[in-house]
Every structure is written in structure tokens, then in C-alpha cells.
N, C-alpha and C. Protein backbone atom coordinates (compact mmCIF):
# COMPACT_ATOMS: atom_id res chain seq x y z
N UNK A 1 34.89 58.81 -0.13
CA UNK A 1 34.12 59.94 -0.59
C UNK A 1 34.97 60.82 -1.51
N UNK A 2 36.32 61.16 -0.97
CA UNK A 2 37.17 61.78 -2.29
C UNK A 2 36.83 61.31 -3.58
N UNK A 3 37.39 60.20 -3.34
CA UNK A 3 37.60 59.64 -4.57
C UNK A 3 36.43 59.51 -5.55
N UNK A 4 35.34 59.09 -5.13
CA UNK A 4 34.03 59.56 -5.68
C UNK A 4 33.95 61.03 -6.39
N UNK A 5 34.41 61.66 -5.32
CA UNK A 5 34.11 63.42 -5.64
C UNK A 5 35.09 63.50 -7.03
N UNK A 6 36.41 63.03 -6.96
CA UNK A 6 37.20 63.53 -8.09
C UNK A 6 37.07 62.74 -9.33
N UNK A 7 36.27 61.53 -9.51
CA UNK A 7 35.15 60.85 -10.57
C UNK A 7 34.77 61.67 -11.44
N UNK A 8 33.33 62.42 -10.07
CA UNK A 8 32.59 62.94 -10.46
C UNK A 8 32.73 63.99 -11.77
N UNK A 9 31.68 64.93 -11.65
CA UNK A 9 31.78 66.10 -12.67
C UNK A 9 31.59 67.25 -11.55
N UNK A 10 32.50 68.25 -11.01
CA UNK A 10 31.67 68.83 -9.85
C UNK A 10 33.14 69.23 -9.90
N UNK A 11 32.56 70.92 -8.65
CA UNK A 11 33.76 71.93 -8.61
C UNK A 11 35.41 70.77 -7.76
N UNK A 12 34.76 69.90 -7.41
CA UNK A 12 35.97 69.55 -6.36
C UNK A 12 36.84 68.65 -7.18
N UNK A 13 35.62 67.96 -8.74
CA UNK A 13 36.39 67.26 -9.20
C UNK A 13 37.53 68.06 -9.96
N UNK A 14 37.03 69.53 -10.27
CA UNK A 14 37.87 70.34 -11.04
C UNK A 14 39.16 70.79 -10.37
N UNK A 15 38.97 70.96 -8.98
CA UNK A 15 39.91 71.16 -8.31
C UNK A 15 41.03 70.02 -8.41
N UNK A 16 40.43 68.82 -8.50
CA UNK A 16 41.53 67.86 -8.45
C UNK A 16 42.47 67.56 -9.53
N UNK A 17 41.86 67.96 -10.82
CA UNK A 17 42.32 67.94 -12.03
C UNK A 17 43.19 69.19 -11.81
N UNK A 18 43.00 70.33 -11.54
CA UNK A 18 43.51 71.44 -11.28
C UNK A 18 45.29 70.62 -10.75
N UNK A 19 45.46 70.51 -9.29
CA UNK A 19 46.24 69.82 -8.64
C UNK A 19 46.94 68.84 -9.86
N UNK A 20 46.30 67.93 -10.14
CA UNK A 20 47.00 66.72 -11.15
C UNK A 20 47.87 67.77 -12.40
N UNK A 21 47.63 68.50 -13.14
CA UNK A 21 47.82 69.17 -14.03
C UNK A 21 48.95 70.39 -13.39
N UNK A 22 48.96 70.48 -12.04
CA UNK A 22 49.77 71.50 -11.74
C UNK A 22 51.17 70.62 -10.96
N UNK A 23 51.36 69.18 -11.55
CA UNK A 23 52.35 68.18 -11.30
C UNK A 23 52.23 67.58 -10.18
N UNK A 24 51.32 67.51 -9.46
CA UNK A 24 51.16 67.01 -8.10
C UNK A 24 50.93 65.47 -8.08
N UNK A 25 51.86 65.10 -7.23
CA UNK A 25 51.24 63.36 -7.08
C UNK A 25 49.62 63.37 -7.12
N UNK A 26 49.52 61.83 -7.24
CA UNK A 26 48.12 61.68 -6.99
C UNK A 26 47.90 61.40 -5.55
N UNK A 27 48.19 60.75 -4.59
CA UNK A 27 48.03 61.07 -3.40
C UNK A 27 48.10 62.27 -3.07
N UNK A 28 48.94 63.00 -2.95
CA UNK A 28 48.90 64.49 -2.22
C UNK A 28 47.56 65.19 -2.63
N UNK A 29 47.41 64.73 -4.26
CA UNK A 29 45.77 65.97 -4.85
C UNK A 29 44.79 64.84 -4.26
N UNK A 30 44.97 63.96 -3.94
CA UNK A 30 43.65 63.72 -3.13
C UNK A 30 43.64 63.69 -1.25
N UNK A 31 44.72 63.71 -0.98
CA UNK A 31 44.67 64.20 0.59
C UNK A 31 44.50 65.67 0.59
N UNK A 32 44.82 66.61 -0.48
CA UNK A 32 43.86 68.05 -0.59
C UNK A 32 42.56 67.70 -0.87
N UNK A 33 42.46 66.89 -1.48
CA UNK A 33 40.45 67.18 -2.05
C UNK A 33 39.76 66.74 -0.77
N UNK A 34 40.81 65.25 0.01
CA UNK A 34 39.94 65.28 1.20
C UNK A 34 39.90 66.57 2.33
N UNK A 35 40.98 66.94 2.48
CA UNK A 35 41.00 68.35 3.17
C UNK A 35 40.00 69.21 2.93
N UNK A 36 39.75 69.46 1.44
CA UNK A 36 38.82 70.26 1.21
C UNK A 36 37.24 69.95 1.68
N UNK A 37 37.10 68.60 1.19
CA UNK A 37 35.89 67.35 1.55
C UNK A 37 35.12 68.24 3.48
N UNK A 38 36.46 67.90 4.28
CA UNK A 38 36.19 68.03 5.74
C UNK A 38 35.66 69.69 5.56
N UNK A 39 36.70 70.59 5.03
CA UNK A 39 36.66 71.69 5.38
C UNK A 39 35.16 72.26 5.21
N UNK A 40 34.61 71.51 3.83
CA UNK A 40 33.14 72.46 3.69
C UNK A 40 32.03 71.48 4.51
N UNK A 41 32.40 70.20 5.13
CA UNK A 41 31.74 69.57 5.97
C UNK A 41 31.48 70.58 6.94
N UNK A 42 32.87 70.72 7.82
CA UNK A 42 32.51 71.51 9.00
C UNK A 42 32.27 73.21 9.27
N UNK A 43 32.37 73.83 7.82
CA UNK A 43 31.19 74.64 7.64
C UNK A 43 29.88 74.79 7.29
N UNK A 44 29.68 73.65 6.63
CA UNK A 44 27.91 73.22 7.19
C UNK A 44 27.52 73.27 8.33
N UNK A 45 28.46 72.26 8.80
CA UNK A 45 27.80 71.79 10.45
C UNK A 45 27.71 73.23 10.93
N UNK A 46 28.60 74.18 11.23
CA UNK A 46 28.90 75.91 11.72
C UNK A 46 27.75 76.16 11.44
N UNK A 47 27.46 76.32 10.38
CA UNK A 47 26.11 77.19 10.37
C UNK A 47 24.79 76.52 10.43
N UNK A 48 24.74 75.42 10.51
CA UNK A 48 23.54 74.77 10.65
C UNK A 48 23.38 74.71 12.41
N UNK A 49 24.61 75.09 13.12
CA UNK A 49 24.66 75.19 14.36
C UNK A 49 24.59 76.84 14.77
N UNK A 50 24.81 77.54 14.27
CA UNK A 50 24.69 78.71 14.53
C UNK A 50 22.83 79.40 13.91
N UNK A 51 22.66 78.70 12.68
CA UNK A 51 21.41 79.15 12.59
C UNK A 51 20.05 78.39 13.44
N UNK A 52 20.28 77.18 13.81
CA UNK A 52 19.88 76.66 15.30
C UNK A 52 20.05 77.31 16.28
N UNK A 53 20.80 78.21 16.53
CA UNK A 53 21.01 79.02 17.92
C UNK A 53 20.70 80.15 17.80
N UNK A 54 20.22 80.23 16.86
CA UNK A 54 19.27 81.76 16.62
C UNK A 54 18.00 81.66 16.55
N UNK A 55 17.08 80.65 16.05
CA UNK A 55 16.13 80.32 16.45
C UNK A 55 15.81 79.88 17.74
N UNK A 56 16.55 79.28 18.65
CA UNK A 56 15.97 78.79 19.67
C UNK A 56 16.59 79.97 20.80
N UNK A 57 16.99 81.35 20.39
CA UNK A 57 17.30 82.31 21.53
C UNK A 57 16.10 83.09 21.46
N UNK A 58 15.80 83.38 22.42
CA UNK A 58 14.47 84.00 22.63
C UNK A 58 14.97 85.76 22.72
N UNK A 59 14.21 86.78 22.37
CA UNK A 59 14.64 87.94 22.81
C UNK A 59 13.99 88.34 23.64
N UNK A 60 14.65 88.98 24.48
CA UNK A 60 14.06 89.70 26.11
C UNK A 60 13.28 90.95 25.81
């Protein structure tokens, strides 16, 4: 999926170019892009779990 992403045309691919251009191996800028990859994964999941738990709390 990184590697796809830093293909692409998209903020993460910019980020990776960012990294490449700021002398970074190419492994390391893509074990950040995957870092990054997880990180906005599991703030989806957060709030798709938190706005689920607001709908299903009932108020007293």
C-alpha cells in the first residue's frame, strides 16, 4: 500500500518526495510513509469508534 501511495499523485505521495529530496534513503522515506499509512488508519478507526459510541448511548 505505501508504495502505491508514493506512485500515486496525493498528499502522502508529496510527503515522500519531501523525505527523498531531504537526502533520506529510500527505505527509511518509505517505512515513514508506512508509519504515516497506519497512523491515519488508526485515526479513522478512533473516530468511527467513538462516533459509534455516541449514537448508540442513550441519554437518561
Amino acid at each position: 500500500a505505501a508504495l502505491a501511495a508514493c506512485r500515486g499523485n496525493s498528499p502522502i505521495a508529496t510527503a515522500y518526495k519531501t523525505l527523498l529530496k531531504a537526502a533520506k534513503p529510500k527505505r527509511v522515506a518509505l517505512t515513514a510513509i508506512m508509519r504515516k499509512i497506519i497512523t491515519i488508519a488508526n485515526t479513522r478507526v478512533r473516530d468511527a469508534l467513538r462516533e459509534q459510541n455516541e449514537i448508540m448511548t442513550v441519554p437518561a
